[in-house]
Protein backbone atom coordinates (compact mmCIF):
# COMPACT_ATOMS: atom_id res chain seq x y z
CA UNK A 1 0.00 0.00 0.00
CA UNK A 2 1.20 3.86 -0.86
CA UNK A 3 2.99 4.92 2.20
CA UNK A 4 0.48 8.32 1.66
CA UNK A 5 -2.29 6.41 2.22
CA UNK A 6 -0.75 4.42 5.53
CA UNK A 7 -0.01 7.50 6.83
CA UNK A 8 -3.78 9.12 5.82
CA UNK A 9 -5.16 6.34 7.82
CA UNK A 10 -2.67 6.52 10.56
CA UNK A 11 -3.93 10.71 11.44
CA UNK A 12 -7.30 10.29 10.14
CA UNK A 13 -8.09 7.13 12.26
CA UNK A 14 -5.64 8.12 15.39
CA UNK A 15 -7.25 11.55 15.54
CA UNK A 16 -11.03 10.17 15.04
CA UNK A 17 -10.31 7.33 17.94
CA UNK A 18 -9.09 10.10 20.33
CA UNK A 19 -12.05 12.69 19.90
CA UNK A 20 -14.28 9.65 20.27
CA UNK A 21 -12.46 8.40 23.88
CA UNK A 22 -12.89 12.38 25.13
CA UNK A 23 -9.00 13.17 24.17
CA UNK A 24 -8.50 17.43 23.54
CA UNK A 25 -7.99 17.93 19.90
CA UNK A 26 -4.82 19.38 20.24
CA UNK A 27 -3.50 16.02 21.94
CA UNK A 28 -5.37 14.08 19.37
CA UNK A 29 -3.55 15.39 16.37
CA UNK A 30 -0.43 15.41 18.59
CA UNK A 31 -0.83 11.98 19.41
CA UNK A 32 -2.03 10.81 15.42
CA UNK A 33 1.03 12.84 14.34
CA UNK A 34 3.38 11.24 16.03
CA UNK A 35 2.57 8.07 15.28
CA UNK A 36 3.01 8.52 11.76
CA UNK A 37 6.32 9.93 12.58
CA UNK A 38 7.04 6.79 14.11
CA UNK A 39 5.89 4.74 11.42
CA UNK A 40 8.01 6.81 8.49
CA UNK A 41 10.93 7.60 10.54
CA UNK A 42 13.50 5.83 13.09
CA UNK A 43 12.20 6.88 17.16
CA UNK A 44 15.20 9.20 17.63
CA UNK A 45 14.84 10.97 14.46
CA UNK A 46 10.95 10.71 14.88
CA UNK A 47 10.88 12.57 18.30
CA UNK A 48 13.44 15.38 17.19
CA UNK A 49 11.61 16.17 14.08
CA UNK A 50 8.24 16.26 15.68
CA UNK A 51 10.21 18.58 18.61
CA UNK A 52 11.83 20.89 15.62
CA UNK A 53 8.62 21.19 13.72
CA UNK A 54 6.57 22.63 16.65
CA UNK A 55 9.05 24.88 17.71
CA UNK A 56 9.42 25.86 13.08
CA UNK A 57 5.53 26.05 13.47
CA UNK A 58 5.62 28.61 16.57
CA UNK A 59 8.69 30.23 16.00
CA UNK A 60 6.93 33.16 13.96
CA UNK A 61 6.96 36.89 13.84
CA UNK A 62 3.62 36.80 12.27
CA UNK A 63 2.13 34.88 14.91
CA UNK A 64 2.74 37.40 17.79
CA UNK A 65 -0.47 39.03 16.20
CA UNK A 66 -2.87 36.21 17.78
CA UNK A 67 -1.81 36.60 21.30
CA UNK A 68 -2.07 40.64 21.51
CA UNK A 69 -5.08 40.08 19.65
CA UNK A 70 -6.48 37.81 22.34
CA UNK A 71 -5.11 39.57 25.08
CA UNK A 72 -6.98 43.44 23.69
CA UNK A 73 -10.43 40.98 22.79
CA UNK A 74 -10.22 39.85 27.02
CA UNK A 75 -9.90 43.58 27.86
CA UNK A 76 -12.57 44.73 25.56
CA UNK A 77 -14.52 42.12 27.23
CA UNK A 78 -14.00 43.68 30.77
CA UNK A 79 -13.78 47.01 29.99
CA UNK A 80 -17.27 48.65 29.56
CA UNK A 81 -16.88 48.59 25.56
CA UNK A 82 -19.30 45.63 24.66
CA UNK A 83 -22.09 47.39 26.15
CA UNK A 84 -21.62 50.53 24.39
CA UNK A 85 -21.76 48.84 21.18
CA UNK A 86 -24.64 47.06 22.00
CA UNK A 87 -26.14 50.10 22.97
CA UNK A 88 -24.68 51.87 19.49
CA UNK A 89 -26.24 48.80 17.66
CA UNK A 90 -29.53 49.11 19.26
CA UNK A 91 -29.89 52.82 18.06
CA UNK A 92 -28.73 52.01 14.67
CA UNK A 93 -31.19 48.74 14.67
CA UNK A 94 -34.05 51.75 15.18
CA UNK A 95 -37.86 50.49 15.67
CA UNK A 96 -37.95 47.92 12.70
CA UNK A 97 -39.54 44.37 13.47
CA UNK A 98 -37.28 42.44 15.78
CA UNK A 99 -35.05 45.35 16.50
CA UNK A 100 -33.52 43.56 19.13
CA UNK A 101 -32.15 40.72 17.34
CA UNK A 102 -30.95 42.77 14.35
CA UNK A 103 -29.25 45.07 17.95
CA UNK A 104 -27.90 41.81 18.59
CA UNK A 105 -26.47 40.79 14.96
CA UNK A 106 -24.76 44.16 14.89
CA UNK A 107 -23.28 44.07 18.30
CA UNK A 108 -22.06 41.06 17.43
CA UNK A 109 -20.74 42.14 13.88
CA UNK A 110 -18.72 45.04 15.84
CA UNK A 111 -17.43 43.48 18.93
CA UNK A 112 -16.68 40.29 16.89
CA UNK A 113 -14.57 42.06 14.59
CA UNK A 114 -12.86 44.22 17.20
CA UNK A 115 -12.14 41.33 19.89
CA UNK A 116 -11.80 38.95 16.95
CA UNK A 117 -13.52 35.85 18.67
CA UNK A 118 -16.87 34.59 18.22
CA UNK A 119 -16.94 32.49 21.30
CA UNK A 120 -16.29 36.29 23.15
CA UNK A 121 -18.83 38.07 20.97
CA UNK A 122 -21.50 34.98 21.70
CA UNK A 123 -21.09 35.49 25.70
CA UNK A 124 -20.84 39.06 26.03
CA UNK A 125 -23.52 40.46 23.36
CA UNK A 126 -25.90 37.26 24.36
CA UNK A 127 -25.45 38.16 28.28
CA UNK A 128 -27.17 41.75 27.44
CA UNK A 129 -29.08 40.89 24.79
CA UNK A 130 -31.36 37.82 25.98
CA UNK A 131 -32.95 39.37 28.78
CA UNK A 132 -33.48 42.68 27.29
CA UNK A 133 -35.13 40.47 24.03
CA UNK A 134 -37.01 37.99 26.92
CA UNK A 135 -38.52 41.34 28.51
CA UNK A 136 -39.97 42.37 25.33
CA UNK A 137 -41.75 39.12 24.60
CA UNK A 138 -39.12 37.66 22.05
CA UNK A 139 -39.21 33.52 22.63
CA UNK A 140 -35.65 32.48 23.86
CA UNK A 141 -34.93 29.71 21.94
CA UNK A 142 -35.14 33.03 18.65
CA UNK A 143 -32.38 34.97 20.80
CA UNK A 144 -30.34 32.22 21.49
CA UNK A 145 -30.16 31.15 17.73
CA UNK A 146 -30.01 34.50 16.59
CA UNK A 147 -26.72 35.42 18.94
CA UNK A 148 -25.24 32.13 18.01
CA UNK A 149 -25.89 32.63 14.13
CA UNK A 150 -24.34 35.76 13.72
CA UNK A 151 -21.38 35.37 16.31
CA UNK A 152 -19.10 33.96 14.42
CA UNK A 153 -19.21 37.34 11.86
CA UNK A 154 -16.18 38.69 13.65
CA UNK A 155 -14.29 35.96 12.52
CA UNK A 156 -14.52 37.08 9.03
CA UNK A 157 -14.71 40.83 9.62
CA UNK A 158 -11.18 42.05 10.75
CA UNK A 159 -8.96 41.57 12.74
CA UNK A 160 -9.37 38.07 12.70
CA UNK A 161 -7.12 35.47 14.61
CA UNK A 162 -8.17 32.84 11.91
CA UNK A 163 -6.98 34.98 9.13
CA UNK A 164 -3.57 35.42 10.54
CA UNK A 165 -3.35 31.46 10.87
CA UNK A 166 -4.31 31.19 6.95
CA UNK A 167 -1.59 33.32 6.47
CA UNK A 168 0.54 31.09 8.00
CA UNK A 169 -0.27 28.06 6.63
CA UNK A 170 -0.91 29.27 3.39
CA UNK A 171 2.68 30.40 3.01
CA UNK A 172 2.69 34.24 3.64
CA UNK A 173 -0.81 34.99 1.90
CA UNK A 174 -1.21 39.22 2.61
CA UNK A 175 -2.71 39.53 6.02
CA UNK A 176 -3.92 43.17 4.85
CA UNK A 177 -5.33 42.12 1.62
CA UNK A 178 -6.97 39.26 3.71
CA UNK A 179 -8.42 41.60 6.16
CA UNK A 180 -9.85 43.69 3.48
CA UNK A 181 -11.48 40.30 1.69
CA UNK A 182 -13.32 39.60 4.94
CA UNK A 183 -15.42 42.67 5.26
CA UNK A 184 -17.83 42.42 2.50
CA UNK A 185 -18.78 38.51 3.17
CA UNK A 186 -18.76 38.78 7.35
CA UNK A 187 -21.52 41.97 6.12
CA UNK A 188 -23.24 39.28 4.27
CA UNK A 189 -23.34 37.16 6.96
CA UNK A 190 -24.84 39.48 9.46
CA UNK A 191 -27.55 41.22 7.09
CA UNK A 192 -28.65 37.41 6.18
CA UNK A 193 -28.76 36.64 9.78
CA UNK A 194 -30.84 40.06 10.42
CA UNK A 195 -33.44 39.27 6.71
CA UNK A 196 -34.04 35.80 8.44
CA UNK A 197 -34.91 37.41 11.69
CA UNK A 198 -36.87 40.43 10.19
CA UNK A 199 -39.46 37.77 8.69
CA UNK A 200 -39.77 35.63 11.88
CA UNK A 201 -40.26 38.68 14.11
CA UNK A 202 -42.58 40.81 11.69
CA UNK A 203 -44.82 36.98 11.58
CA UNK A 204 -44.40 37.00 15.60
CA UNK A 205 -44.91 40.47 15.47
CA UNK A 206 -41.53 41.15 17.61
CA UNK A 207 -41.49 44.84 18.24
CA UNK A 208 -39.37 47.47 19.69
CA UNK A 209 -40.80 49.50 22.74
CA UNK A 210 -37.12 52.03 22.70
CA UNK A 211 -37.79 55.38 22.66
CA UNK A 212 -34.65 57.95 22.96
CA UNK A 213 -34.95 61.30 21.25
CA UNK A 214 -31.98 62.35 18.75
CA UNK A 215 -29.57 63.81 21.58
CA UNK A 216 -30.34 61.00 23.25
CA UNK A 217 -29.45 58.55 20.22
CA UNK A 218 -26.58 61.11 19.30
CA UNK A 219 -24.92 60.78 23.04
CA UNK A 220 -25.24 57.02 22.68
CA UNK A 221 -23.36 56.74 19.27
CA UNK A 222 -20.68 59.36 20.41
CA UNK A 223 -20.15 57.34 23.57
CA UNK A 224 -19.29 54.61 21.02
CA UNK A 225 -17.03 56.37 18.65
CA UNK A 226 -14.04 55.58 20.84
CA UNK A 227 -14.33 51.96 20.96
CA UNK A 228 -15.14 51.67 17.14
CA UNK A 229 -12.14 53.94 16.26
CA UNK A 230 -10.08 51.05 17.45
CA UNK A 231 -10.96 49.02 13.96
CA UNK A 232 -10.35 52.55 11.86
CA UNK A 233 -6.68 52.95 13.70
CA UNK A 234 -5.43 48.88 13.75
CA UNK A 235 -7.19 48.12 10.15
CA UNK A 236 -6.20 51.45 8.63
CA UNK A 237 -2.55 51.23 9.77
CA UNK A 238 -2.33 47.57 8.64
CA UNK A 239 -3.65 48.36 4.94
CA UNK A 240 -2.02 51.38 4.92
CA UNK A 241 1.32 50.16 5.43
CA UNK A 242 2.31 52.06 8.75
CA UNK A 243 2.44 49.60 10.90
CA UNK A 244 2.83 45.26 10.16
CA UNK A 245 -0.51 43.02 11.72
CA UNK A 246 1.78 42.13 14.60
CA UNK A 247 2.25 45.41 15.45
CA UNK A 248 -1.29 46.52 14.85
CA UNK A 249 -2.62 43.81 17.31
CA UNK A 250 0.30 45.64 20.12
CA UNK A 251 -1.71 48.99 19.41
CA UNK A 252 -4.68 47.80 19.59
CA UNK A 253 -3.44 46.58 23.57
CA UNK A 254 -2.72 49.44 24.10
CA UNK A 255 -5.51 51.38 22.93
CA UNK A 256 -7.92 48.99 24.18
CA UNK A 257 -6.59 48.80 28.01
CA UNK A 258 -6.49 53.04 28.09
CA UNK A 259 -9.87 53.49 26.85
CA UNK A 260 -10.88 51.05 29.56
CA UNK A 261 -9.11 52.76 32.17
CA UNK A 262 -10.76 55.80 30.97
CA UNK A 263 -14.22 54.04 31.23
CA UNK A 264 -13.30 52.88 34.87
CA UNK A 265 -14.15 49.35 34.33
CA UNK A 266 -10.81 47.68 34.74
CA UNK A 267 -9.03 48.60 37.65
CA UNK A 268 -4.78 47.63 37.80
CA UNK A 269 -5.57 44.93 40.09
CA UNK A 270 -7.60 43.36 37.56
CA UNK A 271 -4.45 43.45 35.06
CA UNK A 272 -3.30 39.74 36.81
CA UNK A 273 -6.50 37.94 36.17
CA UNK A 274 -6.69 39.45 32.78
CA UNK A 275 -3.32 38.51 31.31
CA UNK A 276 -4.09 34.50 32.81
CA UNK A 277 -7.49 34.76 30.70
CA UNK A 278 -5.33 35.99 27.98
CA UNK A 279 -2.64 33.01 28.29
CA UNK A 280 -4.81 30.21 28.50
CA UNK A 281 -6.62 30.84 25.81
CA UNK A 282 -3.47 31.59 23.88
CA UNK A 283 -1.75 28.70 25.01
CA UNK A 284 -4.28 26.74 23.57
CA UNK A 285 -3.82 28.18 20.05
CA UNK A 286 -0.36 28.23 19.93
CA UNK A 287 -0.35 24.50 21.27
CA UNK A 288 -2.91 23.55 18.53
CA UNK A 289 -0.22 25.54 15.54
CA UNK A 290 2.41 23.57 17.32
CA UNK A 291 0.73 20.28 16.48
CA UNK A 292 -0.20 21.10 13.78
CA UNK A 293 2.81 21.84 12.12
CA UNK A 294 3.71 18.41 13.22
CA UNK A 295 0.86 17.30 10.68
CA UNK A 296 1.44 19.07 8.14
CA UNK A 297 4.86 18.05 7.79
CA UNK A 298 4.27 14.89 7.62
CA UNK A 299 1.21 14.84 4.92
CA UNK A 300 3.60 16.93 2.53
CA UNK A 301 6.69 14.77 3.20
CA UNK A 302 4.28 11.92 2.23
CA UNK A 303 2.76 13.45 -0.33
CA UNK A 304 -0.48 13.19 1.06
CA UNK A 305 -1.91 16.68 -0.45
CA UNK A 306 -0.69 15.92 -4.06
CA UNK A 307 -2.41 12.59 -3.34
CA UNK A 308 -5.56 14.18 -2.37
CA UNK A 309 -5.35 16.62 -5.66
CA UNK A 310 -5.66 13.55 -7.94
CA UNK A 311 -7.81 11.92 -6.26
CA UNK A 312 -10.57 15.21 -6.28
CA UNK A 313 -9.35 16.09 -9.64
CA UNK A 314 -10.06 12.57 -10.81
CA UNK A 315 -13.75 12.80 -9.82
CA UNK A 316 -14.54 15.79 -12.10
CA UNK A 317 -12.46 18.37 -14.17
CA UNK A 318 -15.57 20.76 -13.56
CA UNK A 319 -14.11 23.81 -11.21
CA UNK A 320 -17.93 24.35 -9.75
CA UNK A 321 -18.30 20.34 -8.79
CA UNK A 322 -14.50 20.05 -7.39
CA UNK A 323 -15.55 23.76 -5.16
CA UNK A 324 -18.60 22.41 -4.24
CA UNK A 325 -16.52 18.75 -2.92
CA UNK A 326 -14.33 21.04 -1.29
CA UNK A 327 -16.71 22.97 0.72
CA UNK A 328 -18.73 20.49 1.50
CA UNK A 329 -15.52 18.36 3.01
CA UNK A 330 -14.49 21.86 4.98
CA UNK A 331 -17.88 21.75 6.40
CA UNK A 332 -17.89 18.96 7.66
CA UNK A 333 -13.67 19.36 8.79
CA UNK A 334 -15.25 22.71 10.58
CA UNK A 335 -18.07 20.59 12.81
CA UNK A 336 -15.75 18.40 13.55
CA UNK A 337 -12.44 20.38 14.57
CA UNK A 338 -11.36 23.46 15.49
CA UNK A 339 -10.93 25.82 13.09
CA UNK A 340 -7.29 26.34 14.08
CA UNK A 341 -6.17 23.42 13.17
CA UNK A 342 -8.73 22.92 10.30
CA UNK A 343 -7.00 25.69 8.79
CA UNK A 344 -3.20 24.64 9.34
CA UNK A 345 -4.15 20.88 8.36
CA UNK A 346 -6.61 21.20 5.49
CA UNK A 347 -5.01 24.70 3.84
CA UNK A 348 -1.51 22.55 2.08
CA UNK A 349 -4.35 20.17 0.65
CA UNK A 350 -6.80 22.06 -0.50
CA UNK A 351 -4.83 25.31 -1.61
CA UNK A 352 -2.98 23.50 -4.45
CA UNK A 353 -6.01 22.31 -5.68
CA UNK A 354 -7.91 25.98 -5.58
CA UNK A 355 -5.05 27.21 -7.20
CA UNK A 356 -4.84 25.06 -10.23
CA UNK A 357 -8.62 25.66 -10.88
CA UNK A 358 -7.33 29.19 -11.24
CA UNK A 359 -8.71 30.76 -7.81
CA UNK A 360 -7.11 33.33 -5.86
CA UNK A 361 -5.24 32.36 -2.53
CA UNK A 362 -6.84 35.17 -0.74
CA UNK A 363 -10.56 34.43 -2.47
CA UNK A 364 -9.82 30.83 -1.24
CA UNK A 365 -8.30 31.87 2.25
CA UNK A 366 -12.06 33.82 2.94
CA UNK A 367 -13.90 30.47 1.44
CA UNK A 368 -12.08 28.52 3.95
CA UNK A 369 -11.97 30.83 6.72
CA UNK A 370 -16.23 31.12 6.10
CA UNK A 371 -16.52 27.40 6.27
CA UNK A 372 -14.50 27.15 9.37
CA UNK A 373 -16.83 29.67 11.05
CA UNK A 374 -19.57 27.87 10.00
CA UNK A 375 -18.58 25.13 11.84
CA UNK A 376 -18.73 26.95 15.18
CA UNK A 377 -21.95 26.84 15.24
CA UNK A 378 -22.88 23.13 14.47
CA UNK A 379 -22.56 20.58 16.80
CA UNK A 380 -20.90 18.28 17.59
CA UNK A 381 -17.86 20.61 19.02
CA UNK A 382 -19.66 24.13 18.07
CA UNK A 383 -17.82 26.87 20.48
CA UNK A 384 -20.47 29.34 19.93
CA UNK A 385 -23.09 26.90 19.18
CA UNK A 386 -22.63 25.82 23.27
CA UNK A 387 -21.90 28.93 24.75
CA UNK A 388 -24.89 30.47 23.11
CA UNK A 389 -27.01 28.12 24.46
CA UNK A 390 -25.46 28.00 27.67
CA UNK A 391 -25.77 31.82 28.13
CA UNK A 392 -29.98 31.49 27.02
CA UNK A 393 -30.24 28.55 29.76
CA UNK A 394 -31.18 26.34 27.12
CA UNK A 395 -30.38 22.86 25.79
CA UNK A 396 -28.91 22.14 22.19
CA UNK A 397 -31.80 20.45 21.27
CA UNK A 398 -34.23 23.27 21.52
CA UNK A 399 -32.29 25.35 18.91
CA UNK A 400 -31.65 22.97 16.47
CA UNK A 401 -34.73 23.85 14.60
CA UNK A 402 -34.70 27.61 14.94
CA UNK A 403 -31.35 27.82 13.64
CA UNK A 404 -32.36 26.30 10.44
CA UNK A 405 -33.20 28.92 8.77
CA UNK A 406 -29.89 30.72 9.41
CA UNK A 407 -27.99 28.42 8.43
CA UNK A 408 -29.39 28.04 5.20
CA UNK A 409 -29.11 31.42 4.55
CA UNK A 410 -25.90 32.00 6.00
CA UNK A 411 -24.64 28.22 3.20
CA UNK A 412 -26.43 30.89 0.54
CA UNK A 413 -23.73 33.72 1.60
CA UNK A 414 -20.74 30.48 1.55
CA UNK A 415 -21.49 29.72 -2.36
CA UNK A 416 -21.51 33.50 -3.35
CA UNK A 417 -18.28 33.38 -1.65
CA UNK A 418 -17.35 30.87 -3.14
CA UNK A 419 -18.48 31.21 -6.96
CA UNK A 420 -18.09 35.21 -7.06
CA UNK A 421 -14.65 36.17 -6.87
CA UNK A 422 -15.05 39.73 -7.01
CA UNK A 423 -17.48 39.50 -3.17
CA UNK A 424 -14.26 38.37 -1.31
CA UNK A 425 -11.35 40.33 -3.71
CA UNK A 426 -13.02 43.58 -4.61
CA UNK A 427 -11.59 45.55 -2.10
CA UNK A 428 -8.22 44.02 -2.06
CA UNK A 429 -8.06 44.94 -5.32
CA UNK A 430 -9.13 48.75 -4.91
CA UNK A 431 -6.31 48.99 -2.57
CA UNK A 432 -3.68 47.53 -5.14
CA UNK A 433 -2.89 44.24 -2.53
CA UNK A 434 -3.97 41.78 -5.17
CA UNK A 435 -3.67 41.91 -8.73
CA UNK A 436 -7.03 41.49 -10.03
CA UNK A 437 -6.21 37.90 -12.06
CA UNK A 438 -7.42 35.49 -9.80
């Protein structure tokens, strides 16, 4: 038998086998990559190449982004600027059927994008949001899924961890034209999220019972300004050249732990608790590249990507039915794993492939990147999916069905992604960081 094919099995059924015993991903692949060290290398030289390959996979400037990115998301968390943009969102969400879950879609757009986690976005906007929607007669299995639906948006819309990690894996992919790509679909995303919930709550009739007057409504989106500035300075230094991604996410620290001091919600004696937050959920990520890199040497040393490419290419020489494979496979990858390392292990396999067909890496970066996110919110391992539940008091089971309708709609916004170029590279292209051909 093909030693790429031993070695498929060996992750594939080493990884499956630990998820189903209750084995952490991270050890899982750590554990599946090993053993196919083992089985295509000598012990000693086995161990020192896995040990050389996560230190390779860690040991990168780029990366230094994801942590200072974490680290400003946990202080926006504690520091009094999640409720101003909810508050921001609700006056911009006006008196329009179901204004409270469209408040909720937009709070989540804007803190998701400027703390650049979904599972963050999911607890803090659906801790505000599902009482005020509960008080105003909306049903809470509707908040729950519409919090959970539209989560994940900041994932897309920059800065986004995930996009940093394609970066990586892809080979040095522009993080600034990749940041750029991700506005228009994460948009998508949300304003499907908010038509789905506009028809359900204008059938429920789901109204709005807020009434400020304009300096009211103007005080509210001034008080914002501050915390949404944060996006303008990182995002517009990054495109603009003045500053790298890594150094962006340092600013954004910065700016992120003033402004709360200047709202009085964190206090220096919080700073202790708030870096730990920061470095276990770092440590996590950085564990998970680690491992990965492990993987992903081994599937190219073995060929298992080129492997892959025949096999897919075999099937069909039709570029929709091969992109339609593909995301179907990353949709299931994304239920199934962490997007993390669904990015680091399936981006060498699939990239190749996208690129032959003709597609651009950063078009197939926000393809991938979509899927991923999509895959937070399906179960079985779902992040947002079970903190959004688990902030509504519910059980999984009694949003399955309300989500439906999302996530058809948001599987709509995936193939316009995915078969219109121009959604995802547009405005990479206005600002000259892609060329236009792909």
């Amino acid at each position: 038998m093909d030693i790429a094919v031993v070695v498929g099995l060996i992750l594939a059924i080493g990884i499956l086998f630990c998820l189903i015993i209750g084995v952490p991903i991270s050890i899982s692949v750590g554990i599946a990559s090993l053993i196919s060290m083992l089985y295509i290398l000598f012990f000693q030289d086995a161990l020192l190449s896995s040990a050389q390959r996560m230190f390779t996979g860690m040991n990168s400037f780029t990366l230094l982004a994801i942590p200072f990115f974490i680290l400003a998301g946990v202080i926006m968390n504690n520091g009094g600027i999640a409720s101003r943009l909810i508050h921001c969102a609700r006056v911009l969400a006006g008196k329009m059927p179901g204004s409270l879950a469209h408040t909720n879609t937009i709070a989540n757009m804007l803190f998701g994008s400027i703390s650049g986690s979904a599972v963050a976005a999911a607890a803090a906007v659906g801790t505000t949001m599902t009482p005020m929607q509960k008080k105003e007669g909306y049903s809470t299995e509707f908040s729950a899924s519409v919090n959970i639906s539209s989560a994940p948006t900041g994932m897309l819309i920059p800065p986004s961890n995930i996009m940093i990690v394609y970066s990586l894996a892809s080979g040095g992919t522009s993080i600034a034209a990749l940041f750029l790509a991700g506005y228009i679909p994460g948009i998508l995303w949300g304003l499907g999220c908010m038509l789905v919930a506009f028809f359900i709550a204008r059938h429920r009739k789901y109204t709005s019972h807020l009434s400020l007057g304009l300096k009211e409504k103007l005080f509210v989106i001034l008080d914002a300004i501050p915390s949404l500035l944060l996006i303008v300075i990182v995002i517009g230094g990054i495109v603009g050249g003045i500053f790298t991604a890594t150094e962006g996410s340092a600013i954004a620290v910065v700016y992120s732990f003033i402004l709360s001091l200047i709202y009085k919600a964190i206090k220096i004696k919080d700073l202790p608790r708030i870096l730990l937050e920061a470095t276990k959920i770092t440590s996590i990520v950085v564990f998970l590249i680690g491992v990965s890199s492990i993987m992903a040497w081994v599937m190219s040393f073995t060929n298992i990507p080129g492997l892959i490419s025949d096999l897919l290419l075999s099937i069909s020489d039709n570029t929709i039915i091969i992109l339609l494979i593909m995301n179907l496979i990353l949709l299931i990858i994304g239920a199934l794993m962490d997007p993390t390392p669904a990015v680091l292990i399936f981006t060498p396999i699939f990239l190749p492939i996208a690129m032959e067909l003709g597609m651009d890496p950063v078009h197939f970066g926000v393809m991938m990147v979509l899927n991923v996110s999509i895959g937070t919110i399906t179960p079985p391992v779902g992040p947002v999916l079970f903190i959004g539940v688990r902030v509504a008091k519910l059980k999984i089971e009694s949003v399955v069905k309300p989500i439906m309708p999302f996530f058809f709609v948001i599987v709509g916004v995936l193939l316009i992604v995915t078969f219109v170029p121009a959604v995802s590279l547009w405005l990479p292209e206005l600002f000259g960081l892609v060329s236009g051909n792909g």
